[in-house]
PDB file of N, CA and C in Angstrom:
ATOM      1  N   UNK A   1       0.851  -1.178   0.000  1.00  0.00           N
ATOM      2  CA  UNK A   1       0.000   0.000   0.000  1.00  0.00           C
ATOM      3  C   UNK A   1       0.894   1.237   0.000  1.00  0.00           C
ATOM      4  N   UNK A   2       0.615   2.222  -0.476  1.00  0.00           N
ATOM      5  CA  UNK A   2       0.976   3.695  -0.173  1.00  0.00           C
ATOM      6  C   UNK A   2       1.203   3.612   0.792  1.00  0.00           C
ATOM      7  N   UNK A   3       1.967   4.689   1.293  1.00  0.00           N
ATOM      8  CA  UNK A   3       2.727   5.168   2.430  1.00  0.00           C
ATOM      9  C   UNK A   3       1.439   6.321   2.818  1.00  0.00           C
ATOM     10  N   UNK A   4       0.963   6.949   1.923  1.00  0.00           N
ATOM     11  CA  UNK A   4       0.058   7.749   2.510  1.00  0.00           C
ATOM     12  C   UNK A   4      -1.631   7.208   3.008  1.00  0.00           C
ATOM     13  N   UNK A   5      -1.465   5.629   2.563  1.00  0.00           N
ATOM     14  CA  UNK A   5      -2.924   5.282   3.055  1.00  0.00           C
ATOM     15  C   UNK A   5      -2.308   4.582   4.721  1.00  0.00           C
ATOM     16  N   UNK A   6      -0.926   4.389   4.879  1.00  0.00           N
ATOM     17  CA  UNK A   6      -0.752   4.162   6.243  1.00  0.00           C
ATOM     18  C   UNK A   6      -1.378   4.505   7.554  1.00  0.00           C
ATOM     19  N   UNK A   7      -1.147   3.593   8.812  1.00  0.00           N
ATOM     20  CA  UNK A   7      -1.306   4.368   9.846  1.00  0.00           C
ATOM     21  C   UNK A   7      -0.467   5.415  10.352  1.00  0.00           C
ATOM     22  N   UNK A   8      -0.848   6.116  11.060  1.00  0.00           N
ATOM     23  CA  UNK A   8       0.116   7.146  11.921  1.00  0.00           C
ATOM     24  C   UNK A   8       0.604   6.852  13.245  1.00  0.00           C
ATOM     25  N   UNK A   9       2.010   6.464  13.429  1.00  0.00           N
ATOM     26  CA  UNK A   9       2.932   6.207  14.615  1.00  0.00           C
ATOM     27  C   UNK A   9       3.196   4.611  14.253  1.00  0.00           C
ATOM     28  N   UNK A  10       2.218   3.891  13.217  1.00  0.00           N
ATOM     29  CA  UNK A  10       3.206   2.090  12.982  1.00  0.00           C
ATOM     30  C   UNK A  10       4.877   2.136  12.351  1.00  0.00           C
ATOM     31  N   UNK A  11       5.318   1.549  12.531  1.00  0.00           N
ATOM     32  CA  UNK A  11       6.101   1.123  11.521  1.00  0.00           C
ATOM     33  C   UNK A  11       6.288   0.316  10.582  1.00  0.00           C
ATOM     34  N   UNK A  12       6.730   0.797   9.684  1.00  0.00           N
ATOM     35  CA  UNK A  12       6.776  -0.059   8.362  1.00  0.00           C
ATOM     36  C   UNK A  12       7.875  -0.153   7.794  1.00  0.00           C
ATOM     37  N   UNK A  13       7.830  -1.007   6.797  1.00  0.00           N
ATOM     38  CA  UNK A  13       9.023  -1.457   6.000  1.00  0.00           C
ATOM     39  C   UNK A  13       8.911  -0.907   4.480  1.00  0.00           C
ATOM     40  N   UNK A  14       9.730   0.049   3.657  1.00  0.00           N
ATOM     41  CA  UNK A  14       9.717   0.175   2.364  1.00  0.00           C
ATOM     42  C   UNK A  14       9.728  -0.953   1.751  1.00  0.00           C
ATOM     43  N   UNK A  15       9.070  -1.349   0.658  1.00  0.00           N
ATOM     44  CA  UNK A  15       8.912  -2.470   0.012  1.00  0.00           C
ATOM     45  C   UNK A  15       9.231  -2.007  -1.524  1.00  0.00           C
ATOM     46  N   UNK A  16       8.910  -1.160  -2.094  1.00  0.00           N
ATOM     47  CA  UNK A  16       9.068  -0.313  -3.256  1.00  0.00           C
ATOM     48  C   UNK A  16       8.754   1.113  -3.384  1.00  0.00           C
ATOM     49  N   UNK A  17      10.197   1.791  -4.934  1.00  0.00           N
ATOM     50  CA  UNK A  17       9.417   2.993  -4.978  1.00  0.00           C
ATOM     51  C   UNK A  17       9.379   3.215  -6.746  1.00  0.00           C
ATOM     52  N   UNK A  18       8.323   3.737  -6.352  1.00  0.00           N
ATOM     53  CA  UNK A  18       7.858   3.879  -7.844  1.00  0.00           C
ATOM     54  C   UNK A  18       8.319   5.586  -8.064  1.00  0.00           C
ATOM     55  N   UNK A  19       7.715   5.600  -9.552  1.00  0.00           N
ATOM     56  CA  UNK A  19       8.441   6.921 -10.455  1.00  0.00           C
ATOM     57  C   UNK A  19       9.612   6.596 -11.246  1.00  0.00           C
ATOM     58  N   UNK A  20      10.151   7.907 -11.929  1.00  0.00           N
ATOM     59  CA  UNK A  20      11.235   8.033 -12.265  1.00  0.00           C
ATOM     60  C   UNK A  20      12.081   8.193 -11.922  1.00  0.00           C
ATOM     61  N   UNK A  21      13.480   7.794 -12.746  1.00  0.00           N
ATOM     62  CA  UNK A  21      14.881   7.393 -11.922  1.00  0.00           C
ATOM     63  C   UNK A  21      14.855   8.848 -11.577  1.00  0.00           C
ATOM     64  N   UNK A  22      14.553   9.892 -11.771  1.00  0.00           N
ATOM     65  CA  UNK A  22      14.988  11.467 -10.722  1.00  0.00           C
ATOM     66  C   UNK A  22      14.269  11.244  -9.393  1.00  0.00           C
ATOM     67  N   UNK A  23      13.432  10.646  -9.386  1.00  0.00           N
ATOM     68  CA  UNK A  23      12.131  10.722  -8.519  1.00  0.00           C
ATOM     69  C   UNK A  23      13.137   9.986  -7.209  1.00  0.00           C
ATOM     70  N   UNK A  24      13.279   8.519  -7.699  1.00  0.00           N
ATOM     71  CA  UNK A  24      14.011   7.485  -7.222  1.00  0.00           C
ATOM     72  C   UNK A  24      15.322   8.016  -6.283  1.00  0.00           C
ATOM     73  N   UNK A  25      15.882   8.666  -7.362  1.00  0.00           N
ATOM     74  CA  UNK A  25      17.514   9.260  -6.794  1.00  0.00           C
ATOM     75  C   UNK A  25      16.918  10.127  -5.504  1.00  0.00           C
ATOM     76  N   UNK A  26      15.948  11.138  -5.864  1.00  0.00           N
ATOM     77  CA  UNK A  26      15.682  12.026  -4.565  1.00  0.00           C
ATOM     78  C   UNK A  26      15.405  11.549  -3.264  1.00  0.00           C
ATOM     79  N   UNK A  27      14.238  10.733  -3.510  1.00  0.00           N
ATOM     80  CA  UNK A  27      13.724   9.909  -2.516  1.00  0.00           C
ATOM     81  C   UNK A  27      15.440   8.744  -1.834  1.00  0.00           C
ATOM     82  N   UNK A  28      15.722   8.252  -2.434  1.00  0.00           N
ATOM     83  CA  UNK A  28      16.826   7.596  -2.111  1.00  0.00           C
ATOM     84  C   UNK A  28      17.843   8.669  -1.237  1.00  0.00           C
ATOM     85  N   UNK A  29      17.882   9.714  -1.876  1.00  0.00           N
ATOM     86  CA  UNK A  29      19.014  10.439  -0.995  1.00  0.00           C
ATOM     87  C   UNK A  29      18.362  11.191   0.098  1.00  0.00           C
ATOM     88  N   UNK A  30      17.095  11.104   0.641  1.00  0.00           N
ATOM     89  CA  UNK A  30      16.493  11.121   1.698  1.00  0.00           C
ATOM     90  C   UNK A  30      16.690  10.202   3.088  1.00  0.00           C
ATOM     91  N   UNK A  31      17.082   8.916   2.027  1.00  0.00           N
ATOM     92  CA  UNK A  31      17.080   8.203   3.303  1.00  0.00           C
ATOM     93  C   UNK A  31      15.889   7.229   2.548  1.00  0.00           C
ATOM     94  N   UNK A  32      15.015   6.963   1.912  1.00  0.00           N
ATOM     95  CA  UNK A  32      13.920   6.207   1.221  1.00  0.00           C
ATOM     96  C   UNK A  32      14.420   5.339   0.599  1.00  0.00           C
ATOM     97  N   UNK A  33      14.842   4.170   1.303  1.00  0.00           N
ATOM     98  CA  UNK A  33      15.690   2.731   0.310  1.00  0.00           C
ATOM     99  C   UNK A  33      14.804   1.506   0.654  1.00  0.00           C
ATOM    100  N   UNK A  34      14.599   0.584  -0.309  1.00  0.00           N
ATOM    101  CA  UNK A  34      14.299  -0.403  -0.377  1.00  0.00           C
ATOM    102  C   UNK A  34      14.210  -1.167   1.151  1.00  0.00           C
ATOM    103  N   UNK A  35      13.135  -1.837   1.916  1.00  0.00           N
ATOM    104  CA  UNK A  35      14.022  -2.488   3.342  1.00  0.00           C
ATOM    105  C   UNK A  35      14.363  -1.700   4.578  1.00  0.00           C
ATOM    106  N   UNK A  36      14.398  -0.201   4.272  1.00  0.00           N
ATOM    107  CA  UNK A  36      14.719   0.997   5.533  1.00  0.00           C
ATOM    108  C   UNK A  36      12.778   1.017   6.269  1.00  0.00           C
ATOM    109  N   UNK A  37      13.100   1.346   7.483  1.00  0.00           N
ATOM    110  CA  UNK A  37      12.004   1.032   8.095  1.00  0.00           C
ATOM    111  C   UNK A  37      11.353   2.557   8.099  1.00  0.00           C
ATOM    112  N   UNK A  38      10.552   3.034   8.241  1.00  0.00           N
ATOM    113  CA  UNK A  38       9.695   4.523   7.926  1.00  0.00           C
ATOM    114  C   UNK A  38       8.965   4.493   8.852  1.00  0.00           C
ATOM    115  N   UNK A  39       8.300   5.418   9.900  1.00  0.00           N
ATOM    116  CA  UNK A  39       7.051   6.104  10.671  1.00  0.00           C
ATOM    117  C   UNK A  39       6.369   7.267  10.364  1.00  0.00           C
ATOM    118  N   UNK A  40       5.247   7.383  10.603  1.00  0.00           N
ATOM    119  CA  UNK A  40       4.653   8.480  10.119  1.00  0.00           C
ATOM    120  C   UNK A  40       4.431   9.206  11.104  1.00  0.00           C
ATOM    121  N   UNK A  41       4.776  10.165  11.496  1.00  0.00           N
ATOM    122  CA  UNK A  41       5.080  11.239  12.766  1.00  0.00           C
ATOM    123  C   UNK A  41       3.419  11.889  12.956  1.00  0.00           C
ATOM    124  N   UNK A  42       3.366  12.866  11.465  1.00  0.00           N
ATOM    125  CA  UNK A  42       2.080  13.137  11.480  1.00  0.00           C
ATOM    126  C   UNK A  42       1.620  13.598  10.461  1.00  0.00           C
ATOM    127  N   UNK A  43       0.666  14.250  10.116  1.00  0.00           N
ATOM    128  CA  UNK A  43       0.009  14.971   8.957  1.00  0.00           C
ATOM    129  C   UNK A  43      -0.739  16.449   9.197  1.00  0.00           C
ATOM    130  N   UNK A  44      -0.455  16.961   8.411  1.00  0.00           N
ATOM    131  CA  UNK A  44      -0.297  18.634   8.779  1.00  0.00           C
ATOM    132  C   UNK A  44      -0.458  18.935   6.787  1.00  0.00           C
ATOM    133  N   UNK A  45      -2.111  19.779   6.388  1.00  0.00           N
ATOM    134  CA  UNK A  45      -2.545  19.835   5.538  1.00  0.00           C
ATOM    135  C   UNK A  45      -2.290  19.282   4.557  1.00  0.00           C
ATOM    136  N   UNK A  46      -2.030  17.468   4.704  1.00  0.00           N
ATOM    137  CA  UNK A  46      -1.910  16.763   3.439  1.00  0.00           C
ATOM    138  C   UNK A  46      -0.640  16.390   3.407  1.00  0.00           C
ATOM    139  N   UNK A  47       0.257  16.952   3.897  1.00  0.00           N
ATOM    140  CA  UNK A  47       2.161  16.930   3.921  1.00  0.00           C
ATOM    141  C   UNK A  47       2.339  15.345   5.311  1.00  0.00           C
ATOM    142  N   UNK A  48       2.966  15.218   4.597  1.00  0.00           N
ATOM    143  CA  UNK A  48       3.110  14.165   6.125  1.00  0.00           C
ATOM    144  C   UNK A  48       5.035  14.341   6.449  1.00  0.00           C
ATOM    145  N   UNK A  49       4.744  14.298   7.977  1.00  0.00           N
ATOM    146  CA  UNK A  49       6.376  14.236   8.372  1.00  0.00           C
ATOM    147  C   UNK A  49       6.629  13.004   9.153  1.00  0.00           C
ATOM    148  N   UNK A  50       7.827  11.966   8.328  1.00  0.00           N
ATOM    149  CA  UNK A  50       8.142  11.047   8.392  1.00  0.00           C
ATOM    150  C   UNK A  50       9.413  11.219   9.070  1.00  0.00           C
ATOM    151  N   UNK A  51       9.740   9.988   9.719  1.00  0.00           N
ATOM    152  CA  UNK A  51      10.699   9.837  10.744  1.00  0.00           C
ATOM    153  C   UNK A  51      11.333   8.178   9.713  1.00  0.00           C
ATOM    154  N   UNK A  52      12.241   8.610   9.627  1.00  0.00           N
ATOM    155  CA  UNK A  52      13.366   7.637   8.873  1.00  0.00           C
ATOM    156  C   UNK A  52      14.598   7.874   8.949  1.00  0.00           C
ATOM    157  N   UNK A  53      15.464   6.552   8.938  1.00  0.00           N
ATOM    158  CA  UNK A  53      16.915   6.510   9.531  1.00  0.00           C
ATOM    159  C   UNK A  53      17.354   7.764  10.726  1.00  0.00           C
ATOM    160  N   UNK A  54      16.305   7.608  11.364  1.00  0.00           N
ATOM    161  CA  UNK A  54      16.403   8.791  12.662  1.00  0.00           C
ATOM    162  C   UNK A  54      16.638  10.384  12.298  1.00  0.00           C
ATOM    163  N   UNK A  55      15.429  10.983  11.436  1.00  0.00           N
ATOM    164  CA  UNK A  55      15.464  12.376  11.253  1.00  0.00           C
ATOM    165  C   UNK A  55      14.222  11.881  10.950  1.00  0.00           C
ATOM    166  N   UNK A  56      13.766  13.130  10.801  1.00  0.00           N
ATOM    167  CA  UNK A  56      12.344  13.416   9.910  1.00  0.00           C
ATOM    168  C   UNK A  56      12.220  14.210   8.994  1.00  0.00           C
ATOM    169  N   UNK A  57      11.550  13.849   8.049  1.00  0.00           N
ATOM    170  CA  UNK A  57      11.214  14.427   6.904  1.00  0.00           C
ATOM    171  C   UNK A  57       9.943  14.922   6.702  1.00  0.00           C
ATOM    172  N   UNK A  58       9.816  15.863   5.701  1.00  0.00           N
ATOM    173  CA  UNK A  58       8.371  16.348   5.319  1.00  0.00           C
ATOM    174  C   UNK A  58       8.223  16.305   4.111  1.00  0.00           C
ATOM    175  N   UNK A  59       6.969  15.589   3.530  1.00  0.00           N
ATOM    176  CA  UNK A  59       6.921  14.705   1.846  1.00  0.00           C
ATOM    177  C   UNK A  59       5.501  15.595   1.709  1.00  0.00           C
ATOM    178  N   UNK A  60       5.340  15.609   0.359  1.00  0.00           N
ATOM    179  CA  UNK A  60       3.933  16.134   0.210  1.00  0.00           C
ATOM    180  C   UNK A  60       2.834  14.487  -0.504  1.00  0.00           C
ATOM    181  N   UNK A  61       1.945  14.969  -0.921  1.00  0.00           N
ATOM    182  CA  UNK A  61       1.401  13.682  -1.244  1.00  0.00           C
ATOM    183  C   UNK A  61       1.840  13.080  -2.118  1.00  0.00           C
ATOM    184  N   UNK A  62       2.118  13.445  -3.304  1.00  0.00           N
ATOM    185  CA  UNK A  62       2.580  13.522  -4.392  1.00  0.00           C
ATOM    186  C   UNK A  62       3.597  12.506  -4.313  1.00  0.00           C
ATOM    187  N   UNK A  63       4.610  12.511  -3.102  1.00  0.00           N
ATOM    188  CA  UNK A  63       5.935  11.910  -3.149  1.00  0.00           C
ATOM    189  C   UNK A  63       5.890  10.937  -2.482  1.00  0.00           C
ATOM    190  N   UNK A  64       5.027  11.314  -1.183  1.00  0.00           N
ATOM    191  CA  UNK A  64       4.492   9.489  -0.510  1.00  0.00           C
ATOM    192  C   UNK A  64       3.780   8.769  -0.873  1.00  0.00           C
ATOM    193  N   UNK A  65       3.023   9.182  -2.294  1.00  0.00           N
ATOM    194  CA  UNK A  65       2.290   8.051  -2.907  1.00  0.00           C
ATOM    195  C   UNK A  65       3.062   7.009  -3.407  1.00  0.00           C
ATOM    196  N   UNK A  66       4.521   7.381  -3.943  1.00  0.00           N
ATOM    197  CA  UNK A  66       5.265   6.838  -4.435  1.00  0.00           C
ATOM    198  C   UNK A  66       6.011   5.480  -3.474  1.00  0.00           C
ATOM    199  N   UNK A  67       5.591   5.882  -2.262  1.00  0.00           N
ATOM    200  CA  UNK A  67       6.556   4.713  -1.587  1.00  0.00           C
ATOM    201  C   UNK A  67       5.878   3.845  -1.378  1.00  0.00           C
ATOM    202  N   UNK A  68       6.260   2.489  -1.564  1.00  0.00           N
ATOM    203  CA  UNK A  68       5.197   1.829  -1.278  1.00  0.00           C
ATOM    204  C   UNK A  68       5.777   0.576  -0.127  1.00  0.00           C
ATOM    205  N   UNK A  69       4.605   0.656   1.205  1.00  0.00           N
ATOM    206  CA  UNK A  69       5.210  -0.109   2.141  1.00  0.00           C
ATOM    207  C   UNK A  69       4.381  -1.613   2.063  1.00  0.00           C
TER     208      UNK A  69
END
């Protein structure tokens, strides 16, 4: 499933990411790899801020549709 149909505070496992190889590279140099474990901190108008490899991030929908856990 999407990362954005997730719960908020589980953890999960990246399983795939979809898009293009720019898409891929970005997300990857986030910290978004294949197998890396992801939480969803919270959601704040549609943006969600994710907690991965111990920071957090802020994705819009657009970009967490792409991950798929």
């Amino acid at each position: 499933m999407p990362l954005i149909l997730a719960n908020k505070g589980s953890a999960m496992n990246i399983r795939k990411i979809s898009g293009n190889d720019e898409t891929k590279r970005f997300l990857n140099s986030l910290g978004f790899v294949v197998g890396e474990s992801v939480k969803i901190i919270s959601e704040i108008g549609g943006n969600l801020i994710i907690n991965v490899k111990d920071s957090r991030v802020a994705l819009d929908k657009g970009m967490a549709s792409r991950i798929i856990v």
